[in-house]
N, C-alpha and C. Protein backbone atom coordinates (compact mmCIF):
# COMPACT_ATOMS: atom_id res chain seq x y z
N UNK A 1 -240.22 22.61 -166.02
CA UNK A 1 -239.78 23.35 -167.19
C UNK A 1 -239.19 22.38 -168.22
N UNK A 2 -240.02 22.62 -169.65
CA UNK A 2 -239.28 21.67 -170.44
C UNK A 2 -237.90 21.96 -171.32
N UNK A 3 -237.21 21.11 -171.02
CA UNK A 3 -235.84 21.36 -171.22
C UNK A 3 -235.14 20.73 -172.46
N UNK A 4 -236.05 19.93 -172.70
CA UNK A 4 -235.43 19.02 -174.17
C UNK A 4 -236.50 18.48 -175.14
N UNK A 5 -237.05 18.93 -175.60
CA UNK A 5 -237.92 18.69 -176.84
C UNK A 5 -237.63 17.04 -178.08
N UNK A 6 -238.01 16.02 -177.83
CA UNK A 6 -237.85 14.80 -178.66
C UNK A 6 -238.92 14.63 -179.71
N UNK A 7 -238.70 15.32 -180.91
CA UNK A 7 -239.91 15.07 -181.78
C UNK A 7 -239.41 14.03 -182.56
N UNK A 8 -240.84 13.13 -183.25
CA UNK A 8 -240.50 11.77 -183.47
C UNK A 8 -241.86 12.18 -184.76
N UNK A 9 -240.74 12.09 -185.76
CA UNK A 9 -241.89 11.68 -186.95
C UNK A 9 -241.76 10.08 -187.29
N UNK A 10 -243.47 10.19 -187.83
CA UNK A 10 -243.63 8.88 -188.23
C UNK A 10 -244.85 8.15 -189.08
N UNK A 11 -244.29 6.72 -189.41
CA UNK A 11 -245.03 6.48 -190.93
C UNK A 11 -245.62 5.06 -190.97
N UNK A 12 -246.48 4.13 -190.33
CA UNK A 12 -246.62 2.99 -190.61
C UNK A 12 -245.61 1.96 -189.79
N UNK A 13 -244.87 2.79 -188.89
CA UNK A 13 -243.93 1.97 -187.71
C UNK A 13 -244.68 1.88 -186.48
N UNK A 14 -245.68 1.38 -185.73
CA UNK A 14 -245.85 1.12 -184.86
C UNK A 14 -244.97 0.59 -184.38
N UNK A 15 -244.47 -0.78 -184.23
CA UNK A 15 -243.84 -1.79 -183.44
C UNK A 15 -242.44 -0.45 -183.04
N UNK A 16 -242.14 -0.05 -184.51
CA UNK A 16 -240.81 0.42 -183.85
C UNK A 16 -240.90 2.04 -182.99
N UNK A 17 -242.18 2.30 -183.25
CA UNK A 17 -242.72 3.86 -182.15
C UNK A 17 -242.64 3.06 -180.60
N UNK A 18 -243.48 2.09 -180.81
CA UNK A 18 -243.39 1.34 -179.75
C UNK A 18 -242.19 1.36 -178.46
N UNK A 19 -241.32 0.84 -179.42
CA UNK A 19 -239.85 0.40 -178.33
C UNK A 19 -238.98 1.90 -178.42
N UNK A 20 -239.45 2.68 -179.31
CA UNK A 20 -238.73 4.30 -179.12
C UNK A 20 -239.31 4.62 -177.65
N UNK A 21 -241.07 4.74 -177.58
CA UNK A 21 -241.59 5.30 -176.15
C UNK A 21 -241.20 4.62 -175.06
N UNK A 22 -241.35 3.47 -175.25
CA UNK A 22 -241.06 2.60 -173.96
C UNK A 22 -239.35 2.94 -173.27
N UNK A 23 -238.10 3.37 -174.15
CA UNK A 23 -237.19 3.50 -174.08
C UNK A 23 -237.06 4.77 -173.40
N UNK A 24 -237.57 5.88 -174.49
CA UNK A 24 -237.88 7.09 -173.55
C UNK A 24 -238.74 7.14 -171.93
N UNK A 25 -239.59 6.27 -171.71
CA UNK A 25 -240.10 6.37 -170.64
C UNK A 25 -239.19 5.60 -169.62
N UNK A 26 -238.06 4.61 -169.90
CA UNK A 26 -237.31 4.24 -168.88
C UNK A 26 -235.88 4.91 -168.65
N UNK A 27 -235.63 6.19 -169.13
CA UNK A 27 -234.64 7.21 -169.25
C UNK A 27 -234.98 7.59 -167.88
N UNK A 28 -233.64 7.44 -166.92
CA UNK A 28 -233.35 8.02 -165.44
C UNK A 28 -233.30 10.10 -165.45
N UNK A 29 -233.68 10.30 -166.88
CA UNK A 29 -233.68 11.69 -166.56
C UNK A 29 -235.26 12.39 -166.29
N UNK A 30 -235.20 13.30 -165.26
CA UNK A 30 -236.42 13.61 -165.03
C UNK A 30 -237.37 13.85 -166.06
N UNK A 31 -238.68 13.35 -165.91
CA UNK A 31 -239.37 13.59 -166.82
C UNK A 31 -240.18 14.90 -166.99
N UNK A 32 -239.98 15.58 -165.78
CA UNK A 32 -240.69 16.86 -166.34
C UNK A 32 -239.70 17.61 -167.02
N UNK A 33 -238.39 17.04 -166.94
CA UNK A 33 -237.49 18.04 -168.09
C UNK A 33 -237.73 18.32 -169.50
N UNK A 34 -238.34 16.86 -169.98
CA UNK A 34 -238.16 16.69 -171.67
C UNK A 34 -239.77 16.14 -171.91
N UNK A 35 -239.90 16.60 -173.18
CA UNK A 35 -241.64 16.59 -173.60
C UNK A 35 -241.47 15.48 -175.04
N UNK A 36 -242.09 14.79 -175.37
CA UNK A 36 -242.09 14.06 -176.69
C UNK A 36 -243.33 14.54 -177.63
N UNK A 37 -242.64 14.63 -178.73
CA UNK A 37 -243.85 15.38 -179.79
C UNK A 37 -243.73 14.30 -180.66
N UNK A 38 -244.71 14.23 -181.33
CA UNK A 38 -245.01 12.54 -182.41
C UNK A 38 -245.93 13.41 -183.54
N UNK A 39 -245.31 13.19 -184.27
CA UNK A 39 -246.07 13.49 -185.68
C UNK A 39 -246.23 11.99 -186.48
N UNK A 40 -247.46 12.50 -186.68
CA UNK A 40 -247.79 10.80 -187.03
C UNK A 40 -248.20 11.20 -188.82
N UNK A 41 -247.43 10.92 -189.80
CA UNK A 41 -247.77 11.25 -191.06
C UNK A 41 -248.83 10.32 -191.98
N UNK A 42 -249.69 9.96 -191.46
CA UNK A 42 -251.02 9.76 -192.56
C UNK A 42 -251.05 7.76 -191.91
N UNK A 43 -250.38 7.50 -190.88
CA UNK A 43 -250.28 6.01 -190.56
C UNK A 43 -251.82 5.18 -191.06
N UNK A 44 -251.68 4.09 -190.95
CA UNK A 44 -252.63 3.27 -190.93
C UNK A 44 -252.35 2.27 -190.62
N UNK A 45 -251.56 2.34 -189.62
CA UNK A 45 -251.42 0.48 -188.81
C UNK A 45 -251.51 0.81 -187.16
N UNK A 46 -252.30 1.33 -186.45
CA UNK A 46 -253.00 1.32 -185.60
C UNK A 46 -251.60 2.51 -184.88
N UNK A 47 -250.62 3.44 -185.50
CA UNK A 47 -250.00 4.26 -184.40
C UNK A 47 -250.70 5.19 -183.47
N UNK A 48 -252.10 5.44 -184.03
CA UNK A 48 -252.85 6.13 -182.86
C UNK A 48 -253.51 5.77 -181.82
N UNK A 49 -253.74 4.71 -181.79
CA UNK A 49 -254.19 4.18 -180.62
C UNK A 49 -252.97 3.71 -180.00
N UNK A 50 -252.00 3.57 -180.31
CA UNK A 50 -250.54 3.21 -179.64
C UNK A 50 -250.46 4.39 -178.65
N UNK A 51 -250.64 5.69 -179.49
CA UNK A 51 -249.75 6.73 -178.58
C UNK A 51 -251.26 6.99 -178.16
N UNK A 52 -252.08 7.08 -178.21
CA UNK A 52 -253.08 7.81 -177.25
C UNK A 52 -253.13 6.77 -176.00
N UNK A 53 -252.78 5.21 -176.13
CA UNK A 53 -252.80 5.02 -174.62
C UNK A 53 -251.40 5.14 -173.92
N UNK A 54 -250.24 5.21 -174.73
CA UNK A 54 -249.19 5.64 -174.29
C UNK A 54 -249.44 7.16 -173.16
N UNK A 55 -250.06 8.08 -174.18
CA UNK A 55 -250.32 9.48 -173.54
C UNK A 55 -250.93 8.79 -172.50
N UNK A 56 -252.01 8.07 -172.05
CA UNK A 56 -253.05 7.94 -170.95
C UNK A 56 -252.16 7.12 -169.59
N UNK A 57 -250.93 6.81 -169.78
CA UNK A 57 -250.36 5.49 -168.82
C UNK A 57 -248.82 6.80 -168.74
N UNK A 58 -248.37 7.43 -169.36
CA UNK A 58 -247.08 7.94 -169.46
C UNK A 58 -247.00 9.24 -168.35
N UNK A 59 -245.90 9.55 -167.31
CA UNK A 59 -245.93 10.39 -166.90
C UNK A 59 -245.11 12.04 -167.74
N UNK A 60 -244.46 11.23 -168.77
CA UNK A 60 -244.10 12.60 -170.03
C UNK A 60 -244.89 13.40 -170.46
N UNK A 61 -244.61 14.21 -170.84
CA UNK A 61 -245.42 15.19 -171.30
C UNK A 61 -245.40 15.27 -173.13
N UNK A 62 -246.43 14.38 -173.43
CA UNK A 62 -246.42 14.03 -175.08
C UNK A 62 -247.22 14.56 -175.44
N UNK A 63 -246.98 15.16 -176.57
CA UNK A 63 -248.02 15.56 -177.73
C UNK A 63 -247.88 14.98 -179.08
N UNK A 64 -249.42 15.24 -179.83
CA UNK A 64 -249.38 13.83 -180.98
C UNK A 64 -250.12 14.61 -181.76
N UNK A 65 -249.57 14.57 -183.10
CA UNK A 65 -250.21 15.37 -183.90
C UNK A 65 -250.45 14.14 -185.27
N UNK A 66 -251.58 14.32 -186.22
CA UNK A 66 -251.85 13.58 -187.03
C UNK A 66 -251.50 14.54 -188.70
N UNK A 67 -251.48 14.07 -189.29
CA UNK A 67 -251.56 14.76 -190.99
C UNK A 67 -251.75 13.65 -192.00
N UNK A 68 -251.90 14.12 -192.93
CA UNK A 68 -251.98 13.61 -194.20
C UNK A 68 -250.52 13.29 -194.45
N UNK A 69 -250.44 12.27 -195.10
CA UNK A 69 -249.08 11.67 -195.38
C UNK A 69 -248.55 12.52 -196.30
N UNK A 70 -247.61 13.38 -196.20
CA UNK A 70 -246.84 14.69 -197.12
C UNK A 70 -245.59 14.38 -196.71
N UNK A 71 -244.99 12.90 -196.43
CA UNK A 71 -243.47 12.87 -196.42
C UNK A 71 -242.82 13.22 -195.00
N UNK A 72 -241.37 12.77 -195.07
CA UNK A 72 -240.92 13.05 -193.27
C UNK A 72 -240.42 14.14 -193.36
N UNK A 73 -240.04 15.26 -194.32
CA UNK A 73 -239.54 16.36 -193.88
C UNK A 73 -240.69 17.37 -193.89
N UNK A 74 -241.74 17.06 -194.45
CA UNK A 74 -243.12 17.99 -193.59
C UNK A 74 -243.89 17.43 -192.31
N UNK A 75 -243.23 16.42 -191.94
CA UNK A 75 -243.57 15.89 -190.21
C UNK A 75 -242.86 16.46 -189.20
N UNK A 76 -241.60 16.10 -189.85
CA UNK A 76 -240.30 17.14 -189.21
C UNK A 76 -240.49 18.72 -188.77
N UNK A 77 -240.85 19.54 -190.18
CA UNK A 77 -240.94 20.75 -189.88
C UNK A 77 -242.11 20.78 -189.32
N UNK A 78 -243.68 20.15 -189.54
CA UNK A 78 -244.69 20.20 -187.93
C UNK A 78 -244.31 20.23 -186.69
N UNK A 79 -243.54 18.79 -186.53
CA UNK A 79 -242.96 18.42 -185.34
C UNK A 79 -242.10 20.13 -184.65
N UNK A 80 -241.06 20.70 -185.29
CA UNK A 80 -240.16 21.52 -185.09
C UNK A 80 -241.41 22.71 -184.63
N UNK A 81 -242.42 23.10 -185.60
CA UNK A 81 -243.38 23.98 -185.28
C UNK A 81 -244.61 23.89 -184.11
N UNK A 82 -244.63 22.59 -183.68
CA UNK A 82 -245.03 22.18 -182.50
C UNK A 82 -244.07 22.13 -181.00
């Protein structure tokens, strides 16, 4: 049961999505508690292939959504609606 929802918007930060997941994945709290949602707002420096092999290696339960770059408080409210 998921218990804590971590949505993560984002813009052209790989490196720093990077060391966010890796951080979340070494958190001693169970992982079927908390789910990570990634809104990825219009990137173009390779954040999708970051998180799709993240998703493929991660035992979290992530979801990744893409859009057109419309700013972080319409990633936010995706993220929140996801």
């Amino acid at each position: 049961m998921t218990e804590i929802s971590v949505v993560i918007p984002t813009y052209n930060r790989k490196q720093l999505l990077n060391k966010v997941l890796n951080s979340l994945s070494n958190q001693s709290y169970d992982k079927k508690k908390y789910e990570i949602i990634i809104i990825d707002d219009g990137s173009s420096d390779g954040t999708e292939i970051l998180v799709k092999n993240f998703i493929k290696k991660s035992k979290i339960n992530t979801k990744y959504f893409k859009q057109n770059n419309n700013g972080p408080a319409s990633a936010r409210n995706l993220g929140i609606k996801r």
